[in-house]
N, C-alpha and C. Protein backbone atom coordinates (compact mmCIF):
# COMPACT_ATOMS: atom_id res chain seq x y z
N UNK A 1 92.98 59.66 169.17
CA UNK A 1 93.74 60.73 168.57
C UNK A 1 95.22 60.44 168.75
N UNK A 2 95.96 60.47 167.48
CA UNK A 2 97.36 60.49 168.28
C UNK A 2 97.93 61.43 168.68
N UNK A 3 97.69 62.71 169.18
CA UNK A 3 98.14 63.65 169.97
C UNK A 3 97.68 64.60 170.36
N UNK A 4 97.88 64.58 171.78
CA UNK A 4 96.98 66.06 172.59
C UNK A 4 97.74 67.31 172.42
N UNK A 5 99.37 67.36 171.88
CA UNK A 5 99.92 68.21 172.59
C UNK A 5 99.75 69.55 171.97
N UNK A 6 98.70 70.08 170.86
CA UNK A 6 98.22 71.11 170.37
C UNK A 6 97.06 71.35 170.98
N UNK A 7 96.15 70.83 170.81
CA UNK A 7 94.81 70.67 171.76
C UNK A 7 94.56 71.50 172.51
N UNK A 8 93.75 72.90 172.30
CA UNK A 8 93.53 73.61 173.36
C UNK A 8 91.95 73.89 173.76
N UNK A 9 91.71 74.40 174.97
CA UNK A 9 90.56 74.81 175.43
C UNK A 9 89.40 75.44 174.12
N UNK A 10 88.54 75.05 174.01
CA UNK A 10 87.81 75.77 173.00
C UNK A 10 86.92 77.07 173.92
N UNK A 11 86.96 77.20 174.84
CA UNK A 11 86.40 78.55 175.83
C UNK A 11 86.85 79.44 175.11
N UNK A 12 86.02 80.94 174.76
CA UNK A 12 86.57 81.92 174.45
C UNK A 12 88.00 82.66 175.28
N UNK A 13 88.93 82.95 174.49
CA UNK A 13 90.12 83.52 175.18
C UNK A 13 91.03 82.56 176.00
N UNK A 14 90.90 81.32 176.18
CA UNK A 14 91.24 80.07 176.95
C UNK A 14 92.60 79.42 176.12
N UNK A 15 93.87 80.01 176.48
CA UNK A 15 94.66 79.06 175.92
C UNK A 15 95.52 77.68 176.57
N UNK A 16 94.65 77.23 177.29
CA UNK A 16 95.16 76.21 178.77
C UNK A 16 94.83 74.91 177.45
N UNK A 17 95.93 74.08 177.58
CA UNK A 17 95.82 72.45 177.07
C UNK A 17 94.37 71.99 177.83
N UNK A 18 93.98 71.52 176.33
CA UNK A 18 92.28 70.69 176.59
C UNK A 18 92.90 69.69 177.47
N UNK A 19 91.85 69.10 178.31
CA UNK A 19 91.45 67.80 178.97
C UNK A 19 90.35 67.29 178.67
N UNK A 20 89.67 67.80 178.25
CA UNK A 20 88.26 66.98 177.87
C UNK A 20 87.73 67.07 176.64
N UNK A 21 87.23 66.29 175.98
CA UNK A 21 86.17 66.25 174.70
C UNK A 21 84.58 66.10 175.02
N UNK A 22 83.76 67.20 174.80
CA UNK A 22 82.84 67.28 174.74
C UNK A 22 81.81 66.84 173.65
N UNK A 23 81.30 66.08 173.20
CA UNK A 23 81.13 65.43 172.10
C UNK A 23 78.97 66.10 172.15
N UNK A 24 78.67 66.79 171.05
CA UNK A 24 77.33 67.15 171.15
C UNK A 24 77.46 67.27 169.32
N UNK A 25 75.53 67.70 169.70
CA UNK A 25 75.44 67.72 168.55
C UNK A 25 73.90 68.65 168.37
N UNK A 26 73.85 69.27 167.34
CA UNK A 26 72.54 70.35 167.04
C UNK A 26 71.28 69.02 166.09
N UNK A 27 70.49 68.58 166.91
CA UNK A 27 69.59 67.64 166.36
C UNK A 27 68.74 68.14 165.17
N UNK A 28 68.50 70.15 165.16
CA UNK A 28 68.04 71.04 164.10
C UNK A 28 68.79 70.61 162.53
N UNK A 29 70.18 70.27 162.96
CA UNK A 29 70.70 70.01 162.07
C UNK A 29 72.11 68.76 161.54
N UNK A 30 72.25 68.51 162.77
CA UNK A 30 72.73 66.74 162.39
C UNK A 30 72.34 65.84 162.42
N UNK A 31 72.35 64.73 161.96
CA UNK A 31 71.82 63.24 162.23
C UNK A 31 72.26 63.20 163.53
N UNK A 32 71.32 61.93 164.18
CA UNK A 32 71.62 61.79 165.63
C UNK A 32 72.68 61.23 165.99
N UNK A 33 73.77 60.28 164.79
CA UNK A 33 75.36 59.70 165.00
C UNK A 33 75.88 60.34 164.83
N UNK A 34 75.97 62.12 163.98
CA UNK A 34 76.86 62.65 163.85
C UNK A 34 77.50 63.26 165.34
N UNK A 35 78.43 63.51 165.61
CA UNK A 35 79.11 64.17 166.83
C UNK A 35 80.26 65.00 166.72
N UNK A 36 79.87 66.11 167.00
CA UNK A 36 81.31 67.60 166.85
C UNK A 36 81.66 67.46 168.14
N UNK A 37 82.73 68.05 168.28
CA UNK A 37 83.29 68.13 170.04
C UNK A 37 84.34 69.33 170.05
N UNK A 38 83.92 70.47 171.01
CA UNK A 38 84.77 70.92 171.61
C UNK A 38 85.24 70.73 172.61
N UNK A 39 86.53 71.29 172.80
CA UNK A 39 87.75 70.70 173.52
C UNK A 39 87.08 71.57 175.43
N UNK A 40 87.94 71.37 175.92
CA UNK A 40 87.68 71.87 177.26
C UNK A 40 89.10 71.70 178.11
N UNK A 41 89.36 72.71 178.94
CA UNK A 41 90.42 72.57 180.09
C UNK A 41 89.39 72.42 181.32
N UNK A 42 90.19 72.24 182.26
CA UNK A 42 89.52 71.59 183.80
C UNK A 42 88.42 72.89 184.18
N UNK A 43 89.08 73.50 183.72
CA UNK A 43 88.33 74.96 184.55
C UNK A 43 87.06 75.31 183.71
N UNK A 44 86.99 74.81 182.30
CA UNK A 44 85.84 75.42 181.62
C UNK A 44 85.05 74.00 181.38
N UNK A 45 85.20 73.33 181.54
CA UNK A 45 84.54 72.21 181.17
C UNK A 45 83.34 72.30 181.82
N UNK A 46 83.22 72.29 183.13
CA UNK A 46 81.62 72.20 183.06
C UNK A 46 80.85 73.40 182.74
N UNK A 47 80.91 74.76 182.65
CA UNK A 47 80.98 75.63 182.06
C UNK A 47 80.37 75.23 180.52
N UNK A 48 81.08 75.02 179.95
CA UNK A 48 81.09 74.45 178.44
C UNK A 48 79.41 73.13 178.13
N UNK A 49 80.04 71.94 179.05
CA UNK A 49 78.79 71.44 179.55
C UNK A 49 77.55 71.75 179.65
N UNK A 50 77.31 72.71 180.58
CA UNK A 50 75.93 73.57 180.72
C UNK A 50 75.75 74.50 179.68
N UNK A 51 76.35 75.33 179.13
CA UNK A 51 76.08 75.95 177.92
C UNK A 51 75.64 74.99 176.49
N UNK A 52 75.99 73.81 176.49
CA UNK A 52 75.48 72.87 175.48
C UNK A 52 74.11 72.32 175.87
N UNK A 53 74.23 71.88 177.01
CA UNK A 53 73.15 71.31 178.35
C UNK A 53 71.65 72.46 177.65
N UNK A 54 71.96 73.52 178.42
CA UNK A 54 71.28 74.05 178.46
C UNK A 54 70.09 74.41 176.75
N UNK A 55 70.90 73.85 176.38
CA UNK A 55 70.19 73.86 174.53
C UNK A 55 69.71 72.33 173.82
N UNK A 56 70.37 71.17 174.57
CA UNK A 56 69.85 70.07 174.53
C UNK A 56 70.73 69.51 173.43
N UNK A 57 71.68 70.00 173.17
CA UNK A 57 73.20 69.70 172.30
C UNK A 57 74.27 68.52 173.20
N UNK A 58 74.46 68.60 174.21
CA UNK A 58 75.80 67.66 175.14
C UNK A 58 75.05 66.52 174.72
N UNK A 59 76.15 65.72 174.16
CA UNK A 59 75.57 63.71 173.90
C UNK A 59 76.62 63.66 175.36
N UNK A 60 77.98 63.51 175.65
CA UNK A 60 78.78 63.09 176.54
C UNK A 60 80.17 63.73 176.81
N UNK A 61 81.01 63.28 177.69
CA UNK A 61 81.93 64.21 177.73
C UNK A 61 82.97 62.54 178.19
N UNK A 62 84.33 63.18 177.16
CA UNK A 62 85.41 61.99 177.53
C UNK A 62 86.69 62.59 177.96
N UNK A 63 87.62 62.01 178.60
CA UNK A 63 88.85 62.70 177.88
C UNK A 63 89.65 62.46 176.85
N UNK A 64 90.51 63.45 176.86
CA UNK A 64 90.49 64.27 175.10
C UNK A 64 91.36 62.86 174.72
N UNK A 65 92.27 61.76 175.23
CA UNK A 65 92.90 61.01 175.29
C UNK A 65 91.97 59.79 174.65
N UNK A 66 90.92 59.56 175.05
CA UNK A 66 90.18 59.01 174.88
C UNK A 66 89.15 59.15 172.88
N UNK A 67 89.07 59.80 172.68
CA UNK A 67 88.58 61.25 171.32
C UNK A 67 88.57 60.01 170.73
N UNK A 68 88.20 59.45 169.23
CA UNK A 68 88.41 58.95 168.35
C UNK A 68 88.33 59.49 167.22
N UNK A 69 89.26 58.98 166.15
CA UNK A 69 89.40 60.09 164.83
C UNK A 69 88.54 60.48 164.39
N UNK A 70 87.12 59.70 164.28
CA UNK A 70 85.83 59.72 163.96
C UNK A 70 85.40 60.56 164.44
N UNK A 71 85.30 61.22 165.41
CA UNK A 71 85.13 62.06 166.68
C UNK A 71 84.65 63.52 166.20
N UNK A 72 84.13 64.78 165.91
CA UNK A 72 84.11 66.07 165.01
C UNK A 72 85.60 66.32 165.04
């Protein structure tokens, strides 16, 4: 990505600069290469994690620095 400096937490009500990209995906309804990602700050990230986790959606988690354009 070339820039984080908009990038915010995708947590409800969360306006803290993302740090992480959460990269998942709904297998009901994407191909298994497709990948969306919400964003995450330090504090919601694993939070965020287990709520995907828990549905069988989380492929991986990077930081947001890391993202590629390709990326959701």
């Amino acid at each position: 990505m070339s820039t984080t400096d908009d990038l915010l937490c995708s947590a409800r009500g969360c306006r803290a600069d993302a740090a992480w990209g959460l990269r998942w995906n709904n297998p009901a309804l994407h191909t298994a290469d497709r990948r969306k990602v919400w964003l995450a700050c330090d504090d919601h990230r694993a939070h965020l994690e287990q709520f995907l986790g828990a549905r069988g959606f989380h492929r991986d988690t990077v930081a947001v620095a890391d993202l590629e354009p390709s990326d959701g």
